[in-house]
Protein backbone atom coordinates (compact mmCIF):
# COMPACT_ATOMS: atom_id res chain seq x y z
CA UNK A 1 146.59 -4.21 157.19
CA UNK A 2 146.62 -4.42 153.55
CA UNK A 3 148.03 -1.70 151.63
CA UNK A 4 145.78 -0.21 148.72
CA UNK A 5 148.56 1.23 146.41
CA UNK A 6 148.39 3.80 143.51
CA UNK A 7 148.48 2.35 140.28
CA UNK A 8 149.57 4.48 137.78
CA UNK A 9 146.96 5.58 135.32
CA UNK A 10 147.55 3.72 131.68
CA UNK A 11 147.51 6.68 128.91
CA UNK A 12 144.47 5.35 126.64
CA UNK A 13 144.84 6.26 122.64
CA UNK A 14 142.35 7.35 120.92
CA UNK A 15 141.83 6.69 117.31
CA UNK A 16 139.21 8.36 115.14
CA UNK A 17 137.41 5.84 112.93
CA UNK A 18 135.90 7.67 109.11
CA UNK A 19 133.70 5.80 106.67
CA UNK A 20 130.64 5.57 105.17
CA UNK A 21 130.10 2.11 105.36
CA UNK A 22 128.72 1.16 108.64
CA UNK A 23 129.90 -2.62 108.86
CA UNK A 24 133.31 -1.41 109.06
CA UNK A 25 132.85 1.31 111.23
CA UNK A 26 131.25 -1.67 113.53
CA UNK A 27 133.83 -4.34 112.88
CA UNK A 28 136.66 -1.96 113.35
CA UNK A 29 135.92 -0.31 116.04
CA UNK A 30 134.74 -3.48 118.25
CA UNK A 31 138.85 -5.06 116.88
CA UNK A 32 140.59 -1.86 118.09
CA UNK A 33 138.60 -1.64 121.38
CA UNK A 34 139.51 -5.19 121.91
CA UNK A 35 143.23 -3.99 121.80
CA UNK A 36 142.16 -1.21 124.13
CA UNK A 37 141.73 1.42 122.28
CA UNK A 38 138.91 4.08 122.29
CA UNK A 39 137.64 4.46 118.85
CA UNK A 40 135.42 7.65 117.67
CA UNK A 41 133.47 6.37 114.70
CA UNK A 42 131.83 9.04 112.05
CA UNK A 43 130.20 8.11 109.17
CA UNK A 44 130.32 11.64 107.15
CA UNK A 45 133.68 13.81 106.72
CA UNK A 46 131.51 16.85 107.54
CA UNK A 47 130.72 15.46 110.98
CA UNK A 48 134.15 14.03 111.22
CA UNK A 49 135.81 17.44 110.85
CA UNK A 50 134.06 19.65 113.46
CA UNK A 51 134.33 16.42 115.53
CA UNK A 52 138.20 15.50 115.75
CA UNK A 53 138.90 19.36 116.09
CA UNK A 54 136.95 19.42 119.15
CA UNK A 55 138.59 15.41 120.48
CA UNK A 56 141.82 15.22 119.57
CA UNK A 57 142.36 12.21 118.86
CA UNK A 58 145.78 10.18 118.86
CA UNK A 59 145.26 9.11 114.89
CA UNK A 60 143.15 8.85 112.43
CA UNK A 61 142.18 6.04 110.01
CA UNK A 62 139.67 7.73 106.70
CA UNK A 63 138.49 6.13 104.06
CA UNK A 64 138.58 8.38 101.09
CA UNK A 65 135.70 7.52 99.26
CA UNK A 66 132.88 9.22 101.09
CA UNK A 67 129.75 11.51 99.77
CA UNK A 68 129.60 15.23 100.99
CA UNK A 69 133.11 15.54 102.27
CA UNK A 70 136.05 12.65 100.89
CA UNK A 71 138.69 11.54 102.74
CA UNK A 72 141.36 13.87 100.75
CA UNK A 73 139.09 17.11 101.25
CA UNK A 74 139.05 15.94 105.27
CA UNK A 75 142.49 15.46 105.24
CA UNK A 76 143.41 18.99 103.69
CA UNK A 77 141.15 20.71 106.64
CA UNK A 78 142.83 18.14 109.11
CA UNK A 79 146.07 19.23 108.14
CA UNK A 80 146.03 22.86 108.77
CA UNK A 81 144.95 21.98 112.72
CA UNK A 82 147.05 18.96 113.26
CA UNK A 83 149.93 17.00 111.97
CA UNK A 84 148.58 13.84 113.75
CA UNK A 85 148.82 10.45 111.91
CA UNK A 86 146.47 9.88 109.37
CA UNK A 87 145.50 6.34 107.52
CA UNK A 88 143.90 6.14 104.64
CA UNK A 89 141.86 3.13 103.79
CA UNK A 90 141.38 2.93 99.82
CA UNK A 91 139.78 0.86 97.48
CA UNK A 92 141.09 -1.62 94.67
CA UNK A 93 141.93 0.75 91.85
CA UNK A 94 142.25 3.66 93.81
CA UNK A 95 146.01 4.06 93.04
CA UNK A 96 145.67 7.59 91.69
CA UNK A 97 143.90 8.60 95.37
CA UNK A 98 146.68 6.88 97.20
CA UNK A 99 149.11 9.00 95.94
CA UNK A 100 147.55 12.46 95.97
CA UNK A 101 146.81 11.50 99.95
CA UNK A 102 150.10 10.74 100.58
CA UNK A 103 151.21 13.98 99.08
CA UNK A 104 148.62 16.17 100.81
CA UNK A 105 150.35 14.63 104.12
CA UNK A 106 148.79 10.89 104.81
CA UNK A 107 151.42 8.60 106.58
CA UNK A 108 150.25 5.37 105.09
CA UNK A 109 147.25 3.63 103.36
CA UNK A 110 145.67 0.11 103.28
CA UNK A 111 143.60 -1.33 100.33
CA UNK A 112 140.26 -2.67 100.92
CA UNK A 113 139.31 -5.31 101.40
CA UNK A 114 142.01 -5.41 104.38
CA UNK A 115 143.23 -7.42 107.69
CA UNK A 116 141.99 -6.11 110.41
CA UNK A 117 144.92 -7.08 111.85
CA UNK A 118 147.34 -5.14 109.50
CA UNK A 119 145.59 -2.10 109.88
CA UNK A 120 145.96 -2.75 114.07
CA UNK A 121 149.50 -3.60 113.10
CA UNK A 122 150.03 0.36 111.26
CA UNK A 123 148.29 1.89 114.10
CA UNK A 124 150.48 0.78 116.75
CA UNK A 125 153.55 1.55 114.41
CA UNK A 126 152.51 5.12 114.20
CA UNK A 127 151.26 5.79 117.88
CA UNK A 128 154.60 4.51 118.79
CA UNK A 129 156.36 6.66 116.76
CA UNK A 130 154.37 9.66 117.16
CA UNK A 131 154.46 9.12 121.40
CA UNK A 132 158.47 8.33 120.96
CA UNK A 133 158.79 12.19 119.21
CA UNK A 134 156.45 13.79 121.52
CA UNK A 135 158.59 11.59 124.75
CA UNK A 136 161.78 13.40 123.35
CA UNK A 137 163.12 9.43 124.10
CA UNK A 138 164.86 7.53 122.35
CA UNK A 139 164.52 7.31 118.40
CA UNK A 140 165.51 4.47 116.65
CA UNK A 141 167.21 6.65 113.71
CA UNK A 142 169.35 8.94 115.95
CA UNK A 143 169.97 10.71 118.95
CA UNK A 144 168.01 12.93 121.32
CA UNK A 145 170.30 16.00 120.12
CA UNK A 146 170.02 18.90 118.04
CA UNK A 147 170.64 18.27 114.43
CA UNK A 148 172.24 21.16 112.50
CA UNK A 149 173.26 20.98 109.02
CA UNK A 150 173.45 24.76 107.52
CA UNK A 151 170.00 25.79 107.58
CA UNK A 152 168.20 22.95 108.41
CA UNK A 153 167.80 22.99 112.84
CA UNK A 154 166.01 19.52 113.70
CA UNK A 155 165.02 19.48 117.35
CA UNK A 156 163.61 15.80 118.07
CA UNK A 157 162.87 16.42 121.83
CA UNK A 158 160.33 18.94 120.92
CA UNK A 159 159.91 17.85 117.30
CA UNK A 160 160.79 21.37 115.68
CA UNK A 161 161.94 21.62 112.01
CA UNK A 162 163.10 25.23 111.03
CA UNK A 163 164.72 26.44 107.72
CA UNK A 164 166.51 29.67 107.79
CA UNK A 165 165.15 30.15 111.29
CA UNK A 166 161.33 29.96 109.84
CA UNK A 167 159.51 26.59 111.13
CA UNK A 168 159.10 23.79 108.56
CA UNK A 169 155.45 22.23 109.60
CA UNK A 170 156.34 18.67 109.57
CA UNK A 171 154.48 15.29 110.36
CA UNK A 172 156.08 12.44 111.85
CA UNK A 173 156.44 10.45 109.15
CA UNK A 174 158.37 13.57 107.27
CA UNK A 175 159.98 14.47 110.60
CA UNK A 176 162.12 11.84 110.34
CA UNK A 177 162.63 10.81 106.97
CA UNK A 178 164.37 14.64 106.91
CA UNK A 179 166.38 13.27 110.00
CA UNK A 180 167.33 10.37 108.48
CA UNK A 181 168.71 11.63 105.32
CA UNK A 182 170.31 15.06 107.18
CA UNK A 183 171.69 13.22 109.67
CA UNK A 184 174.65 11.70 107.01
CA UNK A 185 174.68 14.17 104.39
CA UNK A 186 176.57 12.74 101.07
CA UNK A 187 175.35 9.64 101.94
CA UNK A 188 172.87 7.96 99.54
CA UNK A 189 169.51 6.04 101.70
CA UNK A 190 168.14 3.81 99.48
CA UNK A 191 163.72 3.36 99.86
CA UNK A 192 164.39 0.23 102.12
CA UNK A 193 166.51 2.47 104.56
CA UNK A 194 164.11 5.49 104.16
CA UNK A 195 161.10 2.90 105.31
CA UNK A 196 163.03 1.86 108.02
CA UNK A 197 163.87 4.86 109.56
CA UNK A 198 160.40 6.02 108.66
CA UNK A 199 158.31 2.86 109.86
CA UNK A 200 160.56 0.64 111.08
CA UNK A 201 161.60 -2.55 110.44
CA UNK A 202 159.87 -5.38 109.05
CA UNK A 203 157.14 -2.95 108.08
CA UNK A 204 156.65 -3.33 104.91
CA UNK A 205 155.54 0.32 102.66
CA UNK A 206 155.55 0.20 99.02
CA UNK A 207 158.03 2.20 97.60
CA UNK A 208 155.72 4.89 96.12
CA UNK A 209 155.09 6.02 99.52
CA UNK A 210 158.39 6.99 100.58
CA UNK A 211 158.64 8.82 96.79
CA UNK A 212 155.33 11.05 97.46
CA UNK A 213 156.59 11.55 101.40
CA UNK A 214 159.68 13.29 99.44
CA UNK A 215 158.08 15.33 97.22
CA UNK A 216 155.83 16.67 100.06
CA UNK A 217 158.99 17.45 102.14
CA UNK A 218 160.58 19.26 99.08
CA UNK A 219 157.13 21.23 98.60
CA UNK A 220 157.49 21.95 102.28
CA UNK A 221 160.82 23.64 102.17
CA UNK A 222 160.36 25.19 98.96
CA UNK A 223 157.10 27.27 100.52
CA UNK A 224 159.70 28.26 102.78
CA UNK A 225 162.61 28.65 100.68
CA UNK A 226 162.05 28.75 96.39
CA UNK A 227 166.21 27.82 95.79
CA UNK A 228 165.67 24.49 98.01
CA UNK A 229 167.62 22.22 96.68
CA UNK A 230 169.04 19.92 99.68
CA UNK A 231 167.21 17.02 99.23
CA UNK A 232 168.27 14.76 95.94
CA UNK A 233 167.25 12.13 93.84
CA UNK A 234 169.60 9.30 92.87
CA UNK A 235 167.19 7.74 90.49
CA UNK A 236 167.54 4.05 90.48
CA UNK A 237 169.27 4.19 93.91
CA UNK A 238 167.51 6.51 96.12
CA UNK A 239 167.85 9.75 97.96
CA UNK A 240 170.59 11.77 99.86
CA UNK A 241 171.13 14.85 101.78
CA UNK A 242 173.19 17.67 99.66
CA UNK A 243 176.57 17.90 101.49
CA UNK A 244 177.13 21.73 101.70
CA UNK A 245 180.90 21.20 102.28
CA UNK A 246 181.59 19.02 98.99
CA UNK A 247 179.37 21.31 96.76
CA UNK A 248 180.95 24.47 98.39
CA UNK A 249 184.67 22.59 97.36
């Protein structure tokens, strides 16, 4: 008699799909299904808003140039319910925009007109990441452990920032560009390290987005704490965590 085993059931992400214009919503979607993903389109931020509160969904790609409710008004809402990825899909000259969205807490952005295939290429780069924090598995920047350095707790298992015992809201993205830097304190990380530890490798982010992703963290802190001052700027090199003991000496 042949055996009719349980097959485990295959966790299915779900990406949430904003933008006015309808043949991308359509081309899009029908590329990321292909890859097996289940894609919520919306056509309106409005819509979007009430929508993905109520879904959940695993990440979400907006474009920012939409009438009613743009992608950076969407994203400010989004952000006080969820720290889930967020791409932003931008236009030629829309350098200005990129910025400000990567500030207000966007991971990445890709210019239109864009591969279809670089965008699938992000997604999976931040599911994985985002699914390796919430796993508590292996990161490829660090350990599984507790990071302490004065102040600053990092808790990677459970994805917990906290300043002076008061939680830092962090996405993933921030999450571990913080680790990364914390994690040798002294020790200068230039951009190319900071997008590694941040993205990965061979992904390649222009440097402008690992300079707004540090002046986001640095807001972050400093709603917490005004005389935050731990994270510095080596200009023409890069970035390093303030080593307490040598500025203490």
């Amino acid at each position: 008699m042949n055996c009719i085993c349980p097959v485990d059931e295959v966790q299915v992400s779900k990406i949430a799909l904003v933008d006015d214009d309808r043949n991308i919503l359509t081309s899009v979607s029908m590329a990321l299904e292909e890859e097996g993903y289940e894609v919520l389109t919306y056509s309106d931020g409005s819509e979007a808003l009430h929508a993905i509160t109520k879904e959940e969904p695993d990440l979400a790609v907006l474009d920012i140039k939409m009438p009613r409710m743009d992608g950076l008004e969407l994203l400010t809402h989004l952000r006080k319910k969820t720290e889930m990825p967020v791409i932003f899909l931008t236009s030629k000259d829309d350098e200005v925009d990129e910025l400000t969205g990567l500030r207000m807490g966007a991971d990445d952005y890709i210019k239109k007109p864009f591969s279809q295939r670089l965008l699938i290429e992000r997604i999976r780069t931040l599911l994985r990441r985002a699914e390796i924090m919430r796993a508590g598995g292996v990161r490829p920047n660090g350990s599984d452990d507790v990071l302490q350095r004065g102040d600053l707790v990092l808790d990677p298992s459970r994805h917990m920032c906290s300043w002076k015992g008061q939680h830092v809201n962090l996405t993933v993205t921030e999450f571990l560009l913080i680790q990364a830097l914390a994690k040798h304190p002294g020790h200068v990380k230039n951009r190319d390290q900071l997008i590694d530890a941040a993205y990965g490798e061979h992904i390649y982010v222009d440097d402008r987005t690992i300079d707004s992703h540090i002046k986001r963290l640095r807001k972050k802190f400093r709603e917490t704490d005004k005389e935050f001052k731990e994270i510095e700027t080596l200009y023409g090199v890069g970035y390093r965590y303030r080593d307490s003991a040598t500025v203490a000496g």
